[in-house]
C-alpha atoms as a PDB file:
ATOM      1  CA  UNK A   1     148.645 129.529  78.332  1.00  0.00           C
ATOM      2  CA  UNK A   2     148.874 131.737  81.425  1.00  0.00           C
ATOM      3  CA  UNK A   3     149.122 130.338  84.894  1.00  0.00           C
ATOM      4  CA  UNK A   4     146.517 130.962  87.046  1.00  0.00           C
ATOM      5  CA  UNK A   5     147.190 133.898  89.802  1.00  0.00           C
ATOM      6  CA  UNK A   6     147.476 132.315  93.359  1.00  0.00           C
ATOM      7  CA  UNK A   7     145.555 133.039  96.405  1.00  0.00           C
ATOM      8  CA  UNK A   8     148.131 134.931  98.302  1.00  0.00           C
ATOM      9  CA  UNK A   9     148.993 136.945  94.453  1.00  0.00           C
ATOM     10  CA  UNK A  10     145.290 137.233  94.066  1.00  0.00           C
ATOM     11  CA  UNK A  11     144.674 138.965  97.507  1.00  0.00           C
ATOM     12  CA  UNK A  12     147.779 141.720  96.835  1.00  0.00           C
ATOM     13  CA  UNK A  13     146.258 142.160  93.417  1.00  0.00           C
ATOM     14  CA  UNK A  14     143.040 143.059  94.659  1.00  0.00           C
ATOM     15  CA  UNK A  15     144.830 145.515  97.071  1.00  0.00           C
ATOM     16  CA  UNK A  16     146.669 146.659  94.626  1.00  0.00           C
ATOM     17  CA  UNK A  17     143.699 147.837  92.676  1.00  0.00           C
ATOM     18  CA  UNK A  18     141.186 148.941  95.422  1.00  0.00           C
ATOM     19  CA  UNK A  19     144.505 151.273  96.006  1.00  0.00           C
ATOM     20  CA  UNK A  20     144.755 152.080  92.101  1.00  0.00           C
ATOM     21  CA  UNK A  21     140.850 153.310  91.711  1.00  0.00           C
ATOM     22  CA  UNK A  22     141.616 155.831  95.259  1.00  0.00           C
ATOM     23  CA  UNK A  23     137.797 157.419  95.127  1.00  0.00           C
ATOM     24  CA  UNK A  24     134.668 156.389  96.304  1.00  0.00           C
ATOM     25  CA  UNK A  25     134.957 153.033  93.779  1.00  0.00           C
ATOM     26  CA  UNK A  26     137.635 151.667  95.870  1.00  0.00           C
ATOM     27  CA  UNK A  27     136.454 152.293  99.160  1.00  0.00           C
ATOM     28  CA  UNK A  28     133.098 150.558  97.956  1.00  0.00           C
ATOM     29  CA  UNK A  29     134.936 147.576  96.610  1.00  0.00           C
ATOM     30  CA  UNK A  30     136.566 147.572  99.872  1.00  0.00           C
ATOM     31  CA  UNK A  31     133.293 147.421 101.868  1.00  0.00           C
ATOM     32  CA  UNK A  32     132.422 144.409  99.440  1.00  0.00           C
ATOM     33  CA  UNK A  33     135.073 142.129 100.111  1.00  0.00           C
ATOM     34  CA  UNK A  34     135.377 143.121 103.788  1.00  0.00           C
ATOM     35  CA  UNK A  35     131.827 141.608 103.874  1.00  0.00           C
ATOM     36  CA  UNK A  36     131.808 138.651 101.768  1.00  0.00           C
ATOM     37  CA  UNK A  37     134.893 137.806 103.867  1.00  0.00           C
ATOM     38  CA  UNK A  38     132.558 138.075 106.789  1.00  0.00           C
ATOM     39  CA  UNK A  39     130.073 135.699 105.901  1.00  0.00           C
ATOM     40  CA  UNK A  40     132.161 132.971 105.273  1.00  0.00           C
ATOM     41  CA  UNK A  41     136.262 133.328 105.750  1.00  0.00           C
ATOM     42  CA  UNK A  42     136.993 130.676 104.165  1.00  0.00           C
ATOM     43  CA  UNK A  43     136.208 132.508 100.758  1.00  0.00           C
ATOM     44  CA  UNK A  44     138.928 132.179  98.139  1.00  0.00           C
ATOM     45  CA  UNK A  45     140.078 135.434  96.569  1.00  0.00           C
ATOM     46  CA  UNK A  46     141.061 134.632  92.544  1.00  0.00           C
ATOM     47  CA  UNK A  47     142.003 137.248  89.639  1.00  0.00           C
ATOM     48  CA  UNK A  48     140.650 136.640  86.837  1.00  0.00           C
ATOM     49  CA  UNK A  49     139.566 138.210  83.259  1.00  0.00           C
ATOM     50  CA  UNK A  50     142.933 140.570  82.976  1.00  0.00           C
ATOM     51  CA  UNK A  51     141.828 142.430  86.467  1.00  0.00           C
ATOM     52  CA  UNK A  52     138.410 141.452  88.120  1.00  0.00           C
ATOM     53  CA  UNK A  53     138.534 140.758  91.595  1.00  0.00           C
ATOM     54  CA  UNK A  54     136.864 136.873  92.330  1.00  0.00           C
ATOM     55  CA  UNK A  55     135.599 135.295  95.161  1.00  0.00           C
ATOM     56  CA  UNK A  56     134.769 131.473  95.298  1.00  0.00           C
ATOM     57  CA  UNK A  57     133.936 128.923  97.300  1.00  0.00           C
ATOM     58  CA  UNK A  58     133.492 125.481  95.930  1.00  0.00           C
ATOM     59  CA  UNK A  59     133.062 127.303  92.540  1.00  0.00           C
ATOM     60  CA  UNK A  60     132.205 130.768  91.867  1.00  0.00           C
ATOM     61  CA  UNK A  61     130.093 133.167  94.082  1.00  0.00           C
ATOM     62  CA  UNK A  62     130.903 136.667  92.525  1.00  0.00           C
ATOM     63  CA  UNK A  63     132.774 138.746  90.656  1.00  0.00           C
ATOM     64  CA  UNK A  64     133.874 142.205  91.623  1.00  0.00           C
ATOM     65  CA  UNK A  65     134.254 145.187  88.740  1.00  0.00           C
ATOM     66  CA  UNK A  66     134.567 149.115  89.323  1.00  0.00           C
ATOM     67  CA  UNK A  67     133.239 151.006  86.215  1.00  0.00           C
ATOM     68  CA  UNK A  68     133.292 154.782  85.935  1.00  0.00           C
ATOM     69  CA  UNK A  69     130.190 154.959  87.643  1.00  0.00           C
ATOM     70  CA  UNK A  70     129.460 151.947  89.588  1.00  0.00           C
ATOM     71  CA  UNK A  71     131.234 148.976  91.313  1.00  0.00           C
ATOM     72  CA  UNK A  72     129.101 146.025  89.948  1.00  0.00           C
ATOM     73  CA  UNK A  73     129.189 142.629  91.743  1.00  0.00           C
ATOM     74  CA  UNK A  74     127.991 140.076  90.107  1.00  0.00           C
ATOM     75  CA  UNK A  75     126.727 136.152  90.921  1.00  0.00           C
ATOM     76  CA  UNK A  76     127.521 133.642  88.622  1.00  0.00           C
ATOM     77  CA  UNK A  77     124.045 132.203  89.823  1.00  0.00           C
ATOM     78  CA  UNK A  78     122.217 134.559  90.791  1.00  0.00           C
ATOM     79  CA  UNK A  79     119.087 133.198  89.356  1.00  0.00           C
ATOM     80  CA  UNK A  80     119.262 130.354  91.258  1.00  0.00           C
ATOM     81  CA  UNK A  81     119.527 132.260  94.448  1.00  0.00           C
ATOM     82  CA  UNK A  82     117.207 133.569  96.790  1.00  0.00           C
ATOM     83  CA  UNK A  83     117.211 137.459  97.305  1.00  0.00           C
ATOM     84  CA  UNK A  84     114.659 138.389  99.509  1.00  0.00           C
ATOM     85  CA  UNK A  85     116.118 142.182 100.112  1.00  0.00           C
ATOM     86  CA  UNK A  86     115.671 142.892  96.331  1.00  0.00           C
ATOM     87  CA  UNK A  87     119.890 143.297  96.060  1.00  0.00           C
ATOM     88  CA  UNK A  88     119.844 142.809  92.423  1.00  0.00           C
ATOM     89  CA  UNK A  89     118.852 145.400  90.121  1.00  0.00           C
ATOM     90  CA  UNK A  90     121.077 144.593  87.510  1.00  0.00           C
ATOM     91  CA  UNK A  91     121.049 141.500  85.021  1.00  0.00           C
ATOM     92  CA  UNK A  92     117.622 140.495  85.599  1.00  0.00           C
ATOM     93  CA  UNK A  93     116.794 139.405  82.720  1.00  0.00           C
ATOM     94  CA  UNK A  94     119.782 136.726  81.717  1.00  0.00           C
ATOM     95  CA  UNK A  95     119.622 133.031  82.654  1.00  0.00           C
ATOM     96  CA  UNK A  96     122.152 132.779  85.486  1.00  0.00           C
ATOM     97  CA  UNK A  97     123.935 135.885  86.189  1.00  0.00           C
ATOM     98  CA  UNK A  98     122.533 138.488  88.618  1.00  0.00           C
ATOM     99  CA  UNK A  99     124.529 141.722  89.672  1.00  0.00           C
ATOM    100  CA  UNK A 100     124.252 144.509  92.524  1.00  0.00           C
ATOM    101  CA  UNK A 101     125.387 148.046  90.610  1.00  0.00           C
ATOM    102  CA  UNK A 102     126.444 150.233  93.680  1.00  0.00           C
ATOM    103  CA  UNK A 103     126.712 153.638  92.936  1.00  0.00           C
ATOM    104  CA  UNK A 104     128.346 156.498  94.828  1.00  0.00           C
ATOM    105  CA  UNK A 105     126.593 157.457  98.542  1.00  0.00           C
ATOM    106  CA  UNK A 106     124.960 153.815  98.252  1.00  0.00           C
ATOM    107  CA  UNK A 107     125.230 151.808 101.401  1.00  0.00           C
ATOM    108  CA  UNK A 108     125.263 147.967 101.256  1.00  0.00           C
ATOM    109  CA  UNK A 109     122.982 146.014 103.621  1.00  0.00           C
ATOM    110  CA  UNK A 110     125.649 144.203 104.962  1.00  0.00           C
ATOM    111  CA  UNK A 111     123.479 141.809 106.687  1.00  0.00           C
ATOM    112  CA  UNK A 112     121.182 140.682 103.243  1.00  0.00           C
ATOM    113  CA  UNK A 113     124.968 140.806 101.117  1.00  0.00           C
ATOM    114  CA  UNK A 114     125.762 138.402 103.402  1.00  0.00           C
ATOM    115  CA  UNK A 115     122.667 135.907 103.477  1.00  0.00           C
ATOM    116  CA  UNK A 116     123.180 136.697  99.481  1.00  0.00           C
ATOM    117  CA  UNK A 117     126.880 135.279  99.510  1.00  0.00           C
ATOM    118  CA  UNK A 118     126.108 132.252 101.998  1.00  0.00           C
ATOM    119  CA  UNK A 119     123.184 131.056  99.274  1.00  0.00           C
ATOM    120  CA  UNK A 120     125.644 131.352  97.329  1.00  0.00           C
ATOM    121  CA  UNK A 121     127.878 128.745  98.755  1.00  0.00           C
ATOM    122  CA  UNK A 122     125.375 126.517  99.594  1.00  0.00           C
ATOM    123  CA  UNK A 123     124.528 126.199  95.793  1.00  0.00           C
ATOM    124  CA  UNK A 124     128.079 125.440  95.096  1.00  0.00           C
ATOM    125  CA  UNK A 125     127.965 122.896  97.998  1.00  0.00           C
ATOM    126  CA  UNK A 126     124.828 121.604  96.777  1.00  0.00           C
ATOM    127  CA  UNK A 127     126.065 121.688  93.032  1.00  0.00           C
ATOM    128  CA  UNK A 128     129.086 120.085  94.475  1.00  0.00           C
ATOM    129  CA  UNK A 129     127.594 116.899  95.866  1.00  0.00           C
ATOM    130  CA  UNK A 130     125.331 115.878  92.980  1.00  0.00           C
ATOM    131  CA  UNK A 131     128.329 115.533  90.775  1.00  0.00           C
ATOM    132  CA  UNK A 132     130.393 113.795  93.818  1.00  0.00           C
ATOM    133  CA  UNK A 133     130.489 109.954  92.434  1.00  0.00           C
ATOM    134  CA  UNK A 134     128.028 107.817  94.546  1.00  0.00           C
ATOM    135  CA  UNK A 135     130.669 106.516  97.114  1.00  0.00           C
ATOM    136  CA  UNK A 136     132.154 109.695  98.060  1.00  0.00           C
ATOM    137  CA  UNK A 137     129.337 112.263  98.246  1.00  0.00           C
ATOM    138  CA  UNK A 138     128.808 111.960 102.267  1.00  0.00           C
ATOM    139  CA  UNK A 139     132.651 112.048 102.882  1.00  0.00           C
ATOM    140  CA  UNK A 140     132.503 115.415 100.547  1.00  0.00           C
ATOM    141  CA  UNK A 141     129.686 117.226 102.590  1.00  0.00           C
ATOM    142  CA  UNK A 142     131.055 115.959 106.113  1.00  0.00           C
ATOM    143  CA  UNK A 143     134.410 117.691 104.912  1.00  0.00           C
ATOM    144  CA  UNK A 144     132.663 120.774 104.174  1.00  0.00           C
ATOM    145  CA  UNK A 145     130.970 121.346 107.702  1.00  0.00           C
END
């Protein structure tokens, strides 16, 4: 069984590959992070999958990929999440996942990526509480304020 990959080893690794891609894939992966980082810092970066940049907070938010032709980010519940900028346009028709495809010259909307990441988090949180046992769900959502 392989150990899981730090925070600190994560965070190198995903340096290490935004360096490794060196076009427009890495720069755009770059962006990404920069601003999911930016609407919340206390975002956890994990590698996961053999080499696919993750970022959670009290479970899952997304999961970063660069493809020959796209750098796809994709929420591990995006259905359940509001996206009133239209970001998806990928995975629309599964159950739970939803994914951004960004393709070379796209710019992100920085400002609706980040509404996108902080619904994202508060469905964890939410998520989060229900399974809390009954005597210790308000000390678990005071200690995530």
């Amino acid at each position: 069984m392989k150990r899981p990959v730090g925070a600190e080893s994560a965070s190198v690794l995903i340096d290490e590959k935004i360096k490794e891609l060196g076009d427009w894939r890495g720069k755009m992966l770059a962006k990404v992070r920069t601003t999911i980082h930016e609407a919340d810092p206390e975002i956890v970066e994990e590698w996961k999958w053999m080499g696919s940049p993750v970022w959670s907070r009290d479970g899952m938010i997304a999961v970063g990929n660069a493809h020959k032709d796209k750098v796809k980010l994709t929420f591990s519940h995006g259905a359940s999440l509001p996206d009133p900028d239209k970001l998806f346009n990928a995975g629309l028709g599964g159950n739970a996942w939803r994914a951004i495809d960004l393709f070379e010259g796209d710019k992100i909307d920085e400002r609706a990526l980040k509404n996108l990441v902080r619904a994202a988090i508060d469905y964890n949180q939410i998520k989060l509480k229900r399974k809390a046992p009954v005597g210790t769900r308000e000390r678990v959502h005071k200690s995530k304020r």
